[in-house]
Protein backbone atom coordinates (compact mmCIF):
# COMPACT_ATOMS: atom_id res chain seq x y z
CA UNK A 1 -25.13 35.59 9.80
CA UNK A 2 -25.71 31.94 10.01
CA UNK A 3 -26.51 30.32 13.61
CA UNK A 4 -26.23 26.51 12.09
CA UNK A 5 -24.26 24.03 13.98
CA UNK A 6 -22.32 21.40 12.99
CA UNK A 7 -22.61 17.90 15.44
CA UNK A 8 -18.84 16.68 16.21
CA UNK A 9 -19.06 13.93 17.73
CA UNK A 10 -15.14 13.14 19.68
CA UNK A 11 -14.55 10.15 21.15
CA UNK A 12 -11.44 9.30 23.40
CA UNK A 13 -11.47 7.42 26.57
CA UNK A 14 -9.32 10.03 27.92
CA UNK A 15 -10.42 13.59 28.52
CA UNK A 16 -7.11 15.29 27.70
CA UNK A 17 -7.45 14.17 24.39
CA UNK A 18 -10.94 14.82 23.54
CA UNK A 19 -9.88 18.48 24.89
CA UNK A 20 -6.99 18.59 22.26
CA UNK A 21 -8.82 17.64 19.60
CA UNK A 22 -11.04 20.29 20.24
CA UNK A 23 -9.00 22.90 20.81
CA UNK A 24 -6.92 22.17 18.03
CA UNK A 25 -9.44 21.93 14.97
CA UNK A 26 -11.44 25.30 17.11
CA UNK A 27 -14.97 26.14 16.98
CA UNK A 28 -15.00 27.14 13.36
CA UNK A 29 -12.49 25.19 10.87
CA UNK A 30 -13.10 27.74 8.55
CA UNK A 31 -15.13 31.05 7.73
CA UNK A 32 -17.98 29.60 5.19
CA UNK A 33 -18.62 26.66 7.61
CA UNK A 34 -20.78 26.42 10.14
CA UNK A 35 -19.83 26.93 13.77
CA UNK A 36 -19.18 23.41 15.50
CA UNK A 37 -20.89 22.15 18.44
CA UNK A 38 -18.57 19.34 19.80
CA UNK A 39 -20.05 16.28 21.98
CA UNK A 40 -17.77 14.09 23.72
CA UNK A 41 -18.10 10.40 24.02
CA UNK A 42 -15.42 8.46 26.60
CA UNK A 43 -16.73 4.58 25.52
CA UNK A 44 -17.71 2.83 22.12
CA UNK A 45 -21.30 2.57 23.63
CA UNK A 46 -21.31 6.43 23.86
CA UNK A 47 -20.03 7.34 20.80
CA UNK A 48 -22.90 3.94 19.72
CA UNK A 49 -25.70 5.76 21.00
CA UNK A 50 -24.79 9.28 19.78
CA UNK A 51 -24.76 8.08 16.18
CA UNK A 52 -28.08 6.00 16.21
CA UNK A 53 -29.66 8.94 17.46
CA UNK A 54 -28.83 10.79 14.29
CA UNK A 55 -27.68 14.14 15.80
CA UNK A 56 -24.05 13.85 14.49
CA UNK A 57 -22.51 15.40 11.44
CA UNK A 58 -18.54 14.46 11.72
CA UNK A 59 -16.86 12.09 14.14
CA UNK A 60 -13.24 12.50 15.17
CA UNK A 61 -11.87 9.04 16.78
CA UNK A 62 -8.99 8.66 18.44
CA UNK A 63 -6.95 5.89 17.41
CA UNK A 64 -5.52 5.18 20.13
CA UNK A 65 -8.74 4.69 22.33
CA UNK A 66 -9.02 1.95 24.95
CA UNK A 67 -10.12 -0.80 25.15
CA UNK A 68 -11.35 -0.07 21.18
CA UNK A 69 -9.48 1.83 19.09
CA UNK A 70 -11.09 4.49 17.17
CA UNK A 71 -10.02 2.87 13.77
CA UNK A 72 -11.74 -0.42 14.75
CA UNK A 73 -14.64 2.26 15.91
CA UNK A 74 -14.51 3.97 12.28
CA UNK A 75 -14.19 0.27 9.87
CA UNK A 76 -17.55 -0.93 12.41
CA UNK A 77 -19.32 2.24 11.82
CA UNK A 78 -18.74 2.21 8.20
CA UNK A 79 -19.38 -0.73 7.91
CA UNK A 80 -22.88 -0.92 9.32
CA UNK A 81 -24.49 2.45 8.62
CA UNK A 82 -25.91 3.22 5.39
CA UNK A 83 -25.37 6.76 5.74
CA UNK A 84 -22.77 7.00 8.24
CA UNK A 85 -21.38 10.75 8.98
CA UNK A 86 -17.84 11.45 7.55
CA UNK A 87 -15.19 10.09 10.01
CA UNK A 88 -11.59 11.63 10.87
CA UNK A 89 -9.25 9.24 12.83
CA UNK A 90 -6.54 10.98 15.24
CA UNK A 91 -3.24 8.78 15.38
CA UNK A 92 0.04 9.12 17.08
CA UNK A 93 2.30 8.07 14.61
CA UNK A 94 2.68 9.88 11.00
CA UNK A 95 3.39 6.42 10.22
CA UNK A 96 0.37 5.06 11.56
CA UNK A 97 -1.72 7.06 8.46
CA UNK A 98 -2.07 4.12 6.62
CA UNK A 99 -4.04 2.47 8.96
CA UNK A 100 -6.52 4.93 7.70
CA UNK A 101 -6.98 3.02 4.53
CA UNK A 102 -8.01 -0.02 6.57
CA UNK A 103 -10.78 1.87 9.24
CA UNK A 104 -11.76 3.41 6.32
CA UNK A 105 -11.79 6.91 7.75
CA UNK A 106 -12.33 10.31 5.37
CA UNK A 107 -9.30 11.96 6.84
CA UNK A 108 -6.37 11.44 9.55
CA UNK A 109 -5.47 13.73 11.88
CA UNK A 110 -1.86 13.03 13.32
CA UNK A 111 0.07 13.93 16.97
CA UNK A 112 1.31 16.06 18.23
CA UNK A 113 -2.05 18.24 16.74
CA UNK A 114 -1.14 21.01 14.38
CA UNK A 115 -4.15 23.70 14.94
CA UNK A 116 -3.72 24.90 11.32
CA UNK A 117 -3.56 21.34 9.93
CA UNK A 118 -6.30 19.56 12.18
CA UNK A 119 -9.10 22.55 11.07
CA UNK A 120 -8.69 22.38 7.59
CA UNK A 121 -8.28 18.91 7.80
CA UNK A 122 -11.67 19.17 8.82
CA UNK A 123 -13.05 21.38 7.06
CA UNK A 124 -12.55 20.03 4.03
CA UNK A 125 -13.97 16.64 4.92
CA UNK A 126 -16.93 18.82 5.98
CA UNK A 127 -16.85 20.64 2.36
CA UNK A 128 -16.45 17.20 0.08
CA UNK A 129 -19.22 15.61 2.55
CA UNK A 130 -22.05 18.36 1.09
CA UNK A 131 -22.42 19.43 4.69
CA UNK A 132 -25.04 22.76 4.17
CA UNK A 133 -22.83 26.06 4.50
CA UNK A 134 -24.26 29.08 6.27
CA UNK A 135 -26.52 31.43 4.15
């Protein structure tokens, strides 16, 4: 059994929603992935900082963040990192997905959170990114 992490970084200047992002995509999206080990950022300079550093696999942005959104977060990051780690937005509005188009984001997770939906929603940004699976 595999003890490999997977870095997801979640970014959200409120708590409540980092912790529902969480909870709803789980600890493991899926049996051949690896387990995920979840960081939370709270500002743009956080979730900055966390990147450079390299540690991070998979960020999940929320939209809605203040005073920057999460899709302005994802189109910057994209934008400016060579190899920049897959990137899932979180929006309120089903409505709002194509907004995903424009931050450029790999997938869109959408409120209220569906636990089923948001981890394989995940996972299988995690699968088409050629992130290692557990031997």
């Amino acid at each position: 059994m595999s003890t490999a992490t997977t870095n997801v970084l979640v970014f959200s200047h409120r708590a409540e929603v980092r912790e529902a992002i969480i909870n709803a995509v789980g600890r493991r999206p899926a049996p051949d992935l690896d387990r995920l080990h979840y960081v939370e950022a709270g500002t743009v300079a956080d979730v900055l900082s966390e990147v450079d550093a390299g540690k991070v696999d998979l960020l999940i942005l929320d939209g809605e963040a203040q005073p920057t959104g999460g899709m302005g977060v994802s189109r910057q990051l994209k934008n400016e990192i060579a190899q920049c780690p897959p990137i899932v937005v979180a929006v309120r509005r089903k409505d709002d997905r194509w907004l995903a188009t424009w931050s450029q984001a790999d997938a869109v997770l959408v409120h209220p959170l569906d636990p089923l939906a948001s981890a394989e929603t995940v996972a299988e940004v995690l699968r088409t990114q050629g992130r290692p699976v557990p031997a």
